[in-house]
N, C-alpha and C. Protein backbone atom coordinates (compact mmCIF):
# COMPACT_ATOMS: atom_id res chain seq x y z
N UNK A 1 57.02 55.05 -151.35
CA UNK A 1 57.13 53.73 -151.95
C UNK A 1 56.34 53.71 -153.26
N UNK A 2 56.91 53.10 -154.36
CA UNK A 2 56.05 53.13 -155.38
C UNK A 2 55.26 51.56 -155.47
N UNK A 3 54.10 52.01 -155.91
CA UNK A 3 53.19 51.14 -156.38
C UNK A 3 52.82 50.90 -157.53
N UNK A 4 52.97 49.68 -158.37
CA UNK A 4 52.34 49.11 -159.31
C UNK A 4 51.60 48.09 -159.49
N UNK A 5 50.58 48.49 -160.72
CA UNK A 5 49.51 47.71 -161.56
C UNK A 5 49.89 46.77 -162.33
N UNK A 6 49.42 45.57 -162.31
CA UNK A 6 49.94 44.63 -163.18
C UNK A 6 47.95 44.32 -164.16
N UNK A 7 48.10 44.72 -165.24
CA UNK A 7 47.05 44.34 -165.93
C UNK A 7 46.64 43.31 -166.77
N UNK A 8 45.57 42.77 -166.63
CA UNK A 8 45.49 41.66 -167.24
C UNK A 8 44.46 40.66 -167.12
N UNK A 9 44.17 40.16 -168.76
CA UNK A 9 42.53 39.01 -168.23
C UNK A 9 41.78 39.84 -168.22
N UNK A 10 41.29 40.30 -168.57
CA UNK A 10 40.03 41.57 -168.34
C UNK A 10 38.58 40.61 -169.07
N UNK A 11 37.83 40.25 -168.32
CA UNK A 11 36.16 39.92 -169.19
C UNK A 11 35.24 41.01 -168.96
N UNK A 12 34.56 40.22 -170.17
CA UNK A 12 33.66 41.17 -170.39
C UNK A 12 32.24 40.31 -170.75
N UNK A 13 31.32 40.38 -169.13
CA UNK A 13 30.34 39.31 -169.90
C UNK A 13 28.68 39.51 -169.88
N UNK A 14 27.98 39.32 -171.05
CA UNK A 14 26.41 39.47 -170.63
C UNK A 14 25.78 38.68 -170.71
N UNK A 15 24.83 38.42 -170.10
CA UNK A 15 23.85 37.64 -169.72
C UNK A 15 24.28 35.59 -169.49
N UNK A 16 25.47 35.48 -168.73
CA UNK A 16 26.12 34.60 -168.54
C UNK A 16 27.16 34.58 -169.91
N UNK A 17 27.09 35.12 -170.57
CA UNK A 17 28.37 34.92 -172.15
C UNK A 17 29.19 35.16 -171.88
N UNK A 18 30.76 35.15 -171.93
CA UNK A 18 31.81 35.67 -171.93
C UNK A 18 32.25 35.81 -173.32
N UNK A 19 32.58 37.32 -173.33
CA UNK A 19 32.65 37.36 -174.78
C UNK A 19 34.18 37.48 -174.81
N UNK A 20 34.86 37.46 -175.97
CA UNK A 20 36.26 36.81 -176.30
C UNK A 20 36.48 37.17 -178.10
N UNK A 21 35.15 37.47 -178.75
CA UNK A 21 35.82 37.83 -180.43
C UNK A 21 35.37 39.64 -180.43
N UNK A 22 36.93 40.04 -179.80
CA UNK A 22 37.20 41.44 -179.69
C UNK A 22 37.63 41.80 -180.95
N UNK A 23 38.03 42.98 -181.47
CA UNK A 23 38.82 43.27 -182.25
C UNK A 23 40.43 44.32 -181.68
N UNK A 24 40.54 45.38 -182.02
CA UNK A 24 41.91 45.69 -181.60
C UNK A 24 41.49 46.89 -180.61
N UNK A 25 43.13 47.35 -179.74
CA UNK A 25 42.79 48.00 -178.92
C UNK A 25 41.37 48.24 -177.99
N UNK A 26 40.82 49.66 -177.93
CA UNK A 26 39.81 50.03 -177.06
C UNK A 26 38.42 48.52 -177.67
N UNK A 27 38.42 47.83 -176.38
CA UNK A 27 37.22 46.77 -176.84
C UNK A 27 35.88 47.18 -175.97
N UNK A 28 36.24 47.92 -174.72
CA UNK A 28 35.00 48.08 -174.16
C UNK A 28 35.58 49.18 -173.17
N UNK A 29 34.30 49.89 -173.13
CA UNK A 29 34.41 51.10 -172.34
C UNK A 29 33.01 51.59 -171.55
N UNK A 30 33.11 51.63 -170.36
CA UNK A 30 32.16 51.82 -169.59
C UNK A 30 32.14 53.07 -168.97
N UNK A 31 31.09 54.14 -169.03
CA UNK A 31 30.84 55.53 -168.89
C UNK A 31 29.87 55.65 -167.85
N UNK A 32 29.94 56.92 -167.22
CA UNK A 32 28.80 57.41 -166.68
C UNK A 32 28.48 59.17 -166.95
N UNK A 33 27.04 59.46 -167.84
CA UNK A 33 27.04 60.30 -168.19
C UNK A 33 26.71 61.52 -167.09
N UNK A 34 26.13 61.38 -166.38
CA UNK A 34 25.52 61.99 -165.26
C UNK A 34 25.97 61.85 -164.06
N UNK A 35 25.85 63.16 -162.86
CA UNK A 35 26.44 63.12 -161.54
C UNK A 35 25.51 62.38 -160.91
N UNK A 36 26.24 61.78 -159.79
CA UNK A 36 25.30 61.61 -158.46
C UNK A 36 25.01 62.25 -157.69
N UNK A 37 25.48 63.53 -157.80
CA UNK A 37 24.69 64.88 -157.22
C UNK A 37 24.64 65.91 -157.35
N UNK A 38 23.53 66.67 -157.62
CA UNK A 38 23.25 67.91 -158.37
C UNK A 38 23.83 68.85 -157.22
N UNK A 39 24.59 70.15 -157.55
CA UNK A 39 24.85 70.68 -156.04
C UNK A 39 24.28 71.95 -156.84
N UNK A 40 23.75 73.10 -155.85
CA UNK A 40 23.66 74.25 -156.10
C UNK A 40 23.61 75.39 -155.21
N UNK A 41 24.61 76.53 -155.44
CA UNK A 41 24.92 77.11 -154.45
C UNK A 41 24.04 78.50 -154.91
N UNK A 42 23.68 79.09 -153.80
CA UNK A 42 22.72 80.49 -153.85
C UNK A 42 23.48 81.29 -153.25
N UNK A 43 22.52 82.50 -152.96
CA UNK A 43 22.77 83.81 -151.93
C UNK A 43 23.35 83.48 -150.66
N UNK A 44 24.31 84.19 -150.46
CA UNK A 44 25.35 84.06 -149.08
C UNK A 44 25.73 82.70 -148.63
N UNK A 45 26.02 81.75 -150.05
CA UNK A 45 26.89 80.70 -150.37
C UNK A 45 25.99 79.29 -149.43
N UNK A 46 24.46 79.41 -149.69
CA UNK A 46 23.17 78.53 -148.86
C UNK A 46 23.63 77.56 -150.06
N UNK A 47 23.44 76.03 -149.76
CA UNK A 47 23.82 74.92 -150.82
C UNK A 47 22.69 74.14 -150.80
N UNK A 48 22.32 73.82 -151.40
CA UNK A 48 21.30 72.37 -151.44
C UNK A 48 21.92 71.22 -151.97
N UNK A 49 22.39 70.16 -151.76
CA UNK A 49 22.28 68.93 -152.10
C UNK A 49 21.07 68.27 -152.71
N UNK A 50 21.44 67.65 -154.25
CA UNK A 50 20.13 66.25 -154.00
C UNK A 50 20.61 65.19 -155.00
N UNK A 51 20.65 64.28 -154.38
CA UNK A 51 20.78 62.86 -154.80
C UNK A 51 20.20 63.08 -156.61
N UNK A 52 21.00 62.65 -157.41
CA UNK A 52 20.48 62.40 -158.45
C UNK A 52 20.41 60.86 -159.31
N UNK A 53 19.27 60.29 -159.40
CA UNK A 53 19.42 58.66 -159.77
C UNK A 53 20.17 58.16 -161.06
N UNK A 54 20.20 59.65 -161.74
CA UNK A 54 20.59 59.21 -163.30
C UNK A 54 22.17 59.13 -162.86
N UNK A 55 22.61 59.65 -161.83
CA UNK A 55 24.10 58.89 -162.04
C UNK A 55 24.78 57.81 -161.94
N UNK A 56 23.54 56.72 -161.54
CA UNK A 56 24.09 55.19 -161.51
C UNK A 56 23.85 55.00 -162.82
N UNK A 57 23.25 55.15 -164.24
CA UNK A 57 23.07 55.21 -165.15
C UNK A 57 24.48 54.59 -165.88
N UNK A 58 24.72 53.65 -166.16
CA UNK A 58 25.67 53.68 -166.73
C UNK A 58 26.20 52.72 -168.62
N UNK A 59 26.84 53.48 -169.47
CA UNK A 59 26.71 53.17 -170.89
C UNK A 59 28.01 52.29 -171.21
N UNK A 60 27.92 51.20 -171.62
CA UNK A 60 28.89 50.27 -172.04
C UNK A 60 28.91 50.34 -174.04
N UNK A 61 29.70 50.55 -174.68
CA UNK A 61 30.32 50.72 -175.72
C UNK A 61 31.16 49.55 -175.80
N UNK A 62 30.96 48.38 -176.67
CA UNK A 62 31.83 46.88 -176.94
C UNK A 62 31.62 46.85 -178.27
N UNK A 63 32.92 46.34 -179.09
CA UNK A 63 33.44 46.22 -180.38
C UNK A 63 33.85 45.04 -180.41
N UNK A 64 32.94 44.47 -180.68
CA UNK A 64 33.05 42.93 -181.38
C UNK A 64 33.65 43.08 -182.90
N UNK A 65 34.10 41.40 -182.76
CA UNK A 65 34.89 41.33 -184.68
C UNK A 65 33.40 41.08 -185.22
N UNK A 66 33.37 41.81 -186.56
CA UNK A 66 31.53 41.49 -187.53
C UNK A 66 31.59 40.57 -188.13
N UNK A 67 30.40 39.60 -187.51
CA UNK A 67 30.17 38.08 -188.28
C UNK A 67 30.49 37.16 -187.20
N UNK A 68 31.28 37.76 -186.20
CA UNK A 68 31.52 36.65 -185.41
C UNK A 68 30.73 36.20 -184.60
N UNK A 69 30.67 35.30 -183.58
CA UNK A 69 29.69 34.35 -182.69
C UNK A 69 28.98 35.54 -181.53
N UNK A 70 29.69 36.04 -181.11
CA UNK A 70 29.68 37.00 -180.17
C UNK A 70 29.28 38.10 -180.77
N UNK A 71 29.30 38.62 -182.01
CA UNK A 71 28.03 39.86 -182.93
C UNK A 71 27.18 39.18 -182.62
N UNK A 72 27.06 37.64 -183.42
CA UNK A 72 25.79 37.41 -183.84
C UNK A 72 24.87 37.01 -182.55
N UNK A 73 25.44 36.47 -181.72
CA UNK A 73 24.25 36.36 -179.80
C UNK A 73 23.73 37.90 -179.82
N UNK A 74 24.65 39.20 -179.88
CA UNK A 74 24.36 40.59 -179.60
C UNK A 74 23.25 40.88 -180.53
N UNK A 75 23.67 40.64 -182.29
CA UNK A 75 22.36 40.99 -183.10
C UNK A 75 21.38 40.26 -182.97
N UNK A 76 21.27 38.96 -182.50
CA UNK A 76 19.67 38.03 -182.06
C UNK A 76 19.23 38.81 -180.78
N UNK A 77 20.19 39.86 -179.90
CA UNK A 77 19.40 39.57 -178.63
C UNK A 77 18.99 41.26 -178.94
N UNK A 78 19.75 41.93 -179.73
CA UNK A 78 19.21 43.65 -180.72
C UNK A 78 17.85 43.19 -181.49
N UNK A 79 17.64 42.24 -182.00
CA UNK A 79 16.27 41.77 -182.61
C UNK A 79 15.43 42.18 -182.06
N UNK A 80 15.74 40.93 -180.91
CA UNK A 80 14.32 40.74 -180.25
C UNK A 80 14.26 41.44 -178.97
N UNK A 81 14.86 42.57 -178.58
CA UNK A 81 14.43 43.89 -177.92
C UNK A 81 13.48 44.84 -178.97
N UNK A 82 14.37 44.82 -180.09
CA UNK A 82 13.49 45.61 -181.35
C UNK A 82 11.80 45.06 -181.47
N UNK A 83 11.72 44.08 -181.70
CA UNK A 83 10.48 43.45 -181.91
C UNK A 83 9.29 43.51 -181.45
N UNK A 84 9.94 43.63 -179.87
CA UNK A 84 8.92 43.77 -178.86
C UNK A 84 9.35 44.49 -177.88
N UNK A 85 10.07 45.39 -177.07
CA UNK A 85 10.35 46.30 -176.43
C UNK A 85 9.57 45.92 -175.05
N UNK A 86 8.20 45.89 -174.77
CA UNK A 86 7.37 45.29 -173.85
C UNK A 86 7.81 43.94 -173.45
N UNK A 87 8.13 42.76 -174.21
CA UNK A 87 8.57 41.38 -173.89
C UNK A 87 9.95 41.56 -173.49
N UNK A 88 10.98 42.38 -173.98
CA UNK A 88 12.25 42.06 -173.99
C UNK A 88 12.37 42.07 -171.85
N UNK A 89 13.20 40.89 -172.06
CA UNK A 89 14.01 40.74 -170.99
C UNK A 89 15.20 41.41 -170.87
N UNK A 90 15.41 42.25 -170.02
CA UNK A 90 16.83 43.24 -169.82
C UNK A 90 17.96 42.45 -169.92
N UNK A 91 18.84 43.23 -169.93
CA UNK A 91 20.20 42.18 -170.10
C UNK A 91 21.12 42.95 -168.35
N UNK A 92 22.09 41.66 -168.46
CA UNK A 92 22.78 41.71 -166.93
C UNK A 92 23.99 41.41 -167.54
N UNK A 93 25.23 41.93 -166.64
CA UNK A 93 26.95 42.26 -166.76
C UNK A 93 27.33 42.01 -166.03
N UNK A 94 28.71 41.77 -166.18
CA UNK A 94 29.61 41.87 -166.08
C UNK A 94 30.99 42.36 -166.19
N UNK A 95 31.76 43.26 -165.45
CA UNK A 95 33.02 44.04 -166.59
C UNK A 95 33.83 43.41 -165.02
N UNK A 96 34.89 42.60 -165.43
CA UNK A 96 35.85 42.22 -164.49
C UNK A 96 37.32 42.79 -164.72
N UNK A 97 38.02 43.68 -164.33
CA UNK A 97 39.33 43.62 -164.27
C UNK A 97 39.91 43.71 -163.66
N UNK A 98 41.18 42.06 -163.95
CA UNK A 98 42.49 41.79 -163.11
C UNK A 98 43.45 42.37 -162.91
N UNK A 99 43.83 42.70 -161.21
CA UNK A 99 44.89 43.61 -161.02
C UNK A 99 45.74 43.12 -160.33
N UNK A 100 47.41 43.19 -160.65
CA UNK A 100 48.67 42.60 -159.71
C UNK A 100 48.94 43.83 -159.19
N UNK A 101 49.80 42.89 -157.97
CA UNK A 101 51.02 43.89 -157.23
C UNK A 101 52.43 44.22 -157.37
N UNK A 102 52.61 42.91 -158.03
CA UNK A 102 53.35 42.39 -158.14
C UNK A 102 54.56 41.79 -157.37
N UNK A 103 53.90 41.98 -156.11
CA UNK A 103 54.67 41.57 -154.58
C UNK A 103 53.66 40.09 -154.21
N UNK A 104 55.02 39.44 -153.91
CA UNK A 104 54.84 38.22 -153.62
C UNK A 104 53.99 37.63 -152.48
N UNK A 105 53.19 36.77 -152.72
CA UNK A 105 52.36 36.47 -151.97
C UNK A 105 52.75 35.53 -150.18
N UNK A 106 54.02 35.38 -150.58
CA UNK A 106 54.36 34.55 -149.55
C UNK A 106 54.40 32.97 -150.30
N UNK A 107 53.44 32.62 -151.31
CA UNK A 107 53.79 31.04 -151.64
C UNK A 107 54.54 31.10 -153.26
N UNK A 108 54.97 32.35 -153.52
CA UNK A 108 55.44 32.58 -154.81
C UNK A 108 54.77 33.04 -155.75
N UNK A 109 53.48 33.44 -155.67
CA UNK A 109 52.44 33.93 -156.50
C UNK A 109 52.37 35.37 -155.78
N UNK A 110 51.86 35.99 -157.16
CA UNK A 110 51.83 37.58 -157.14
C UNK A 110 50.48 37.76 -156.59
N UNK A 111 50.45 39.09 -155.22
CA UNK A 111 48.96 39.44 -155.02
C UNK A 111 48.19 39.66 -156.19
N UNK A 112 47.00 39.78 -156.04
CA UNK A 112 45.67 39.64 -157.18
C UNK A 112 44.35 40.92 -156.22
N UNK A 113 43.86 41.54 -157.35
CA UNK A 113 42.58 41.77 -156.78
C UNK A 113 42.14 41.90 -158.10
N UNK A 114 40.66 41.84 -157.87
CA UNK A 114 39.80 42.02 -158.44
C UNK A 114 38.35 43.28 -158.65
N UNK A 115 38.87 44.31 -159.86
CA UNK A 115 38.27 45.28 -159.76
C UNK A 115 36.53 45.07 -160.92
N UNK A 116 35.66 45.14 -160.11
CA UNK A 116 33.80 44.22 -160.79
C UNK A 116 32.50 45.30 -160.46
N UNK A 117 32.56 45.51 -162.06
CA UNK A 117 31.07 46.80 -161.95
C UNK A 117 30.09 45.26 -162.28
N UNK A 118 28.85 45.40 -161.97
CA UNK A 118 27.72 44.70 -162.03
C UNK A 118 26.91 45.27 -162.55
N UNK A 119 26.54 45.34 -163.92
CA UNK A 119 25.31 45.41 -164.98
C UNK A 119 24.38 45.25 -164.62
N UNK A 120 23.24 45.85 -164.37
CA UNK A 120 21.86 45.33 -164.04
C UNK A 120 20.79 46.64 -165.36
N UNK A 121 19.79 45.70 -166.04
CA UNK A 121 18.83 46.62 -166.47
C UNK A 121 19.42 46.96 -167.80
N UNK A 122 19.81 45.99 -168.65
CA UNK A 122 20.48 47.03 -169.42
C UNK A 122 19.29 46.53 -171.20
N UNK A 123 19.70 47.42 -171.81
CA UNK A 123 19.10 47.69 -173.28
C UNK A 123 20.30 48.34 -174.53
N UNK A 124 19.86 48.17 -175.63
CA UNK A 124 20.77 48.62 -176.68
C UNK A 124 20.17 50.05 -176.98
N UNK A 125 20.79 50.67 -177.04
CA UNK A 125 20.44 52.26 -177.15
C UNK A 125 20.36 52.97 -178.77
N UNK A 126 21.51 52.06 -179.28
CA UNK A 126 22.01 52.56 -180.80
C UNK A 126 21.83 51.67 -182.02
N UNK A 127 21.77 51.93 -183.02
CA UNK A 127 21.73 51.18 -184.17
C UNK A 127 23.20 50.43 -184.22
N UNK A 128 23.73 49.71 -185.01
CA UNK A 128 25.02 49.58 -185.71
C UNK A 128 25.12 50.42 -187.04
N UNK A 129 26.25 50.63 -186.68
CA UNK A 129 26.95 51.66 -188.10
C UNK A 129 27.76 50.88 -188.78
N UNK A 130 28.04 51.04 -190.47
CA UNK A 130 28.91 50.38 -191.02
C UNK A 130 29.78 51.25 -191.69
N UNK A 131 30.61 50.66 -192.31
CA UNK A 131 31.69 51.57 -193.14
C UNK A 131 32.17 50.85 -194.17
N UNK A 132 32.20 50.95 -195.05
CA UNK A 132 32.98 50.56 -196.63
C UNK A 132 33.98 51.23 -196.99
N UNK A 133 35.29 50.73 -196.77
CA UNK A 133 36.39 51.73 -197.09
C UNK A 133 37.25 50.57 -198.15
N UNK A 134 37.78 51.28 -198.92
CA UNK A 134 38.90 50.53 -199.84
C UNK A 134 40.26 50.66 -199.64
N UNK A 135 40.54 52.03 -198.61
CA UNK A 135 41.93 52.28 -198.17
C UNK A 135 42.76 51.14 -197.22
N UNK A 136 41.53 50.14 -196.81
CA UNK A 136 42.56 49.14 -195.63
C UNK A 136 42.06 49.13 -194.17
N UNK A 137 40.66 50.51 -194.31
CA UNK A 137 40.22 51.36 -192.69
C UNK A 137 39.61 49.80 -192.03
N UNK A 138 41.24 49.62 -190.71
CA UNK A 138 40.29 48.23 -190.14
C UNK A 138 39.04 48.06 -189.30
N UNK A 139 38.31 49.43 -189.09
CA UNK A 139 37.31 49.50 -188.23
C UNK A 139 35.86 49.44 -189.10
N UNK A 140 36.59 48.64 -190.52
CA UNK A 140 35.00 48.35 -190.85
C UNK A 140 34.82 46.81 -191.19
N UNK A 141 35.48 46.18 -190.23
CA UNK A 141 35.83 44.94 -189.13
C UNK A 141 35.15 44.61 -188.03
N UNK A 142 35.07 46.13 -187.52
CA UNK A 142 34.34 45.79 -186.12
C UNK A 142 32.68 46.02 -185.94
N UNK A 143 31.98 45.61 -185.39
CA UNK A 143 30.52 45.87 -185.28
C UNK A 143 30.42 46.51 -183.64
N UNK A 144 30.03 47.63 -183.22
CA UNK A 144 30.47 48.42 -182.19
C UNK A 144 28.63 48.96 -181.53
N UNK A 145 28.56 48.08 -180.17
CA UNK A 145 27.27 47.88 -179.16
C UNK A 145 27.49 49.04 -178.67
N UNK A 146 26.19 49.40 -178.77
CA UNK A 146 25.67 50.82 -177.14
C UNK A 146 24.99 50.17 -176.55
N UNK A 147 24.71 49.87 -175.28
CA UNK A 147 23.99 49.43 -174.20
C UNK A 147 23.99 50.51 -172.88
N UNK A 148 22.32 50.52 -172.76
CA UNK A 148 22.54 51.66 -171.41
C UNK A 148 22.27 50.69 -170.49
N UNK A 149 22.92 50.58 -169.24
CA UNK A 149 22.21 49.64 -168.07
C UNK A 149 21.41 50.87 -167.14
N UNK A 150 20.85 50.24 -166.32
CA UNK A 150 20.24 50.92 -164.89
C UNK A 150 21.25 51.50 -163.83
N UNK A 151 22.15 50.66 -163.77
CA UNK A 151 22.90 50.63 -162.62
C UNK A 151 24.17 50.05 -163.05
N UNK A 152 25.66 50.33 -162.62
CA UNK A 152 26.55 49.75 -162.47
C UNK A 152 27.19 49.88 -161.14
N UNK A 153 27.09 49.10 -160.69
CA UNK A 153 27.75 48.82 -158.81
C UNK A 153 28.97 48.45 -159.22
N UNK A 154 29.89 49.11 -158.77
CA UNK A 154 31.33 48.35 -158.26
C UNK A 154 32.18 47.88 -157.34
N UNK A 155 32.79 46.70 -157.16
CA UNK A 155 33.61 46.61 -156.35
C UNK A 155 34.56 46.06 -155.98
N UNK A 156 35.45 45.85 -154.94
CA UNK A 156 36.92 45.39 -155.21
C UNK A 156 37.34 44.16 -154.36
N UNK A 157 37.69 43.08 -154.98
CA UNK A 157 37.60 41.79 -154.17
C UNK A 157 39.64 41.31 -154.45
């Protein structure tokens, strides 16, 4: 039987914001650089397992339009991590995305779930970069966040 995804509505939110002045295509992308477990195999194929913490570690990359409402909350809240690093209050997430079945629910509505990593611990990692182009290049439009969190939990409702 085949199965399909119906995509759609996707937020993206920090510290209660829902942000909404995206620019085009890829707007946010959430990574994990590291395993959750180191494996290593020895002499006459002996293994050790061990839990590694840096793989809940996880890096969110968001491309806001530059100048807009939603840069400018991100560059006040890039400030004042900068400023004081000791005072700054971490930032908390949200990455929600909506998924169909597109099989009917029984009252005429399409099943729904809901696929939700949870941000906890997070900081800006990177500067902003700019670009000056005269050719038309629209990505010097966008103002483009690194944030590392602590943790991203996911799950499916």
């Amino acid at each position: 039987m085949t199965t399909v995804r119906l995509v759609g509505q996707d937020t993206i939110q920090i510290n209660d914001r829902i942000f909404a002045d995206f620019g085009h295509g890829e707007i946010g992308k959430l990574s994990f650089s590291a395993d959750l477990v180191t494996v290593k195999t020895g002499k006459n194929a002996n293994t050790v397992y061990a839990s590694n913490a840096s793989g809940e570690q996880a890096t969110l990359v968001i491309k806001l339009l530059r100048g807009s409402s939603d840069d400018k909350i991100m560059n006040t809240w890039m400030n004042s991590q900068k400023s004081d690093l000791t005072k700054w209050v971490l930032l908390n997430g949200e990455i929600a995305k909506n998924l169909g079945t597109g099989i009917d629910d029984g009252s005429g509505n399409g099943v729904s779930v809901t696929d939700i990593y949870i941000l906890t611990g997070g900081v800006f990692t990177k500067n902003l970069e700019s670009t000056v182009n005269v050719e038309g290049d629209v990505e010097q439009a966008i103002a483009t966040y690194t944030l590392q969190f602590a943790v991203a939990s996911r799950s499916i409702s």
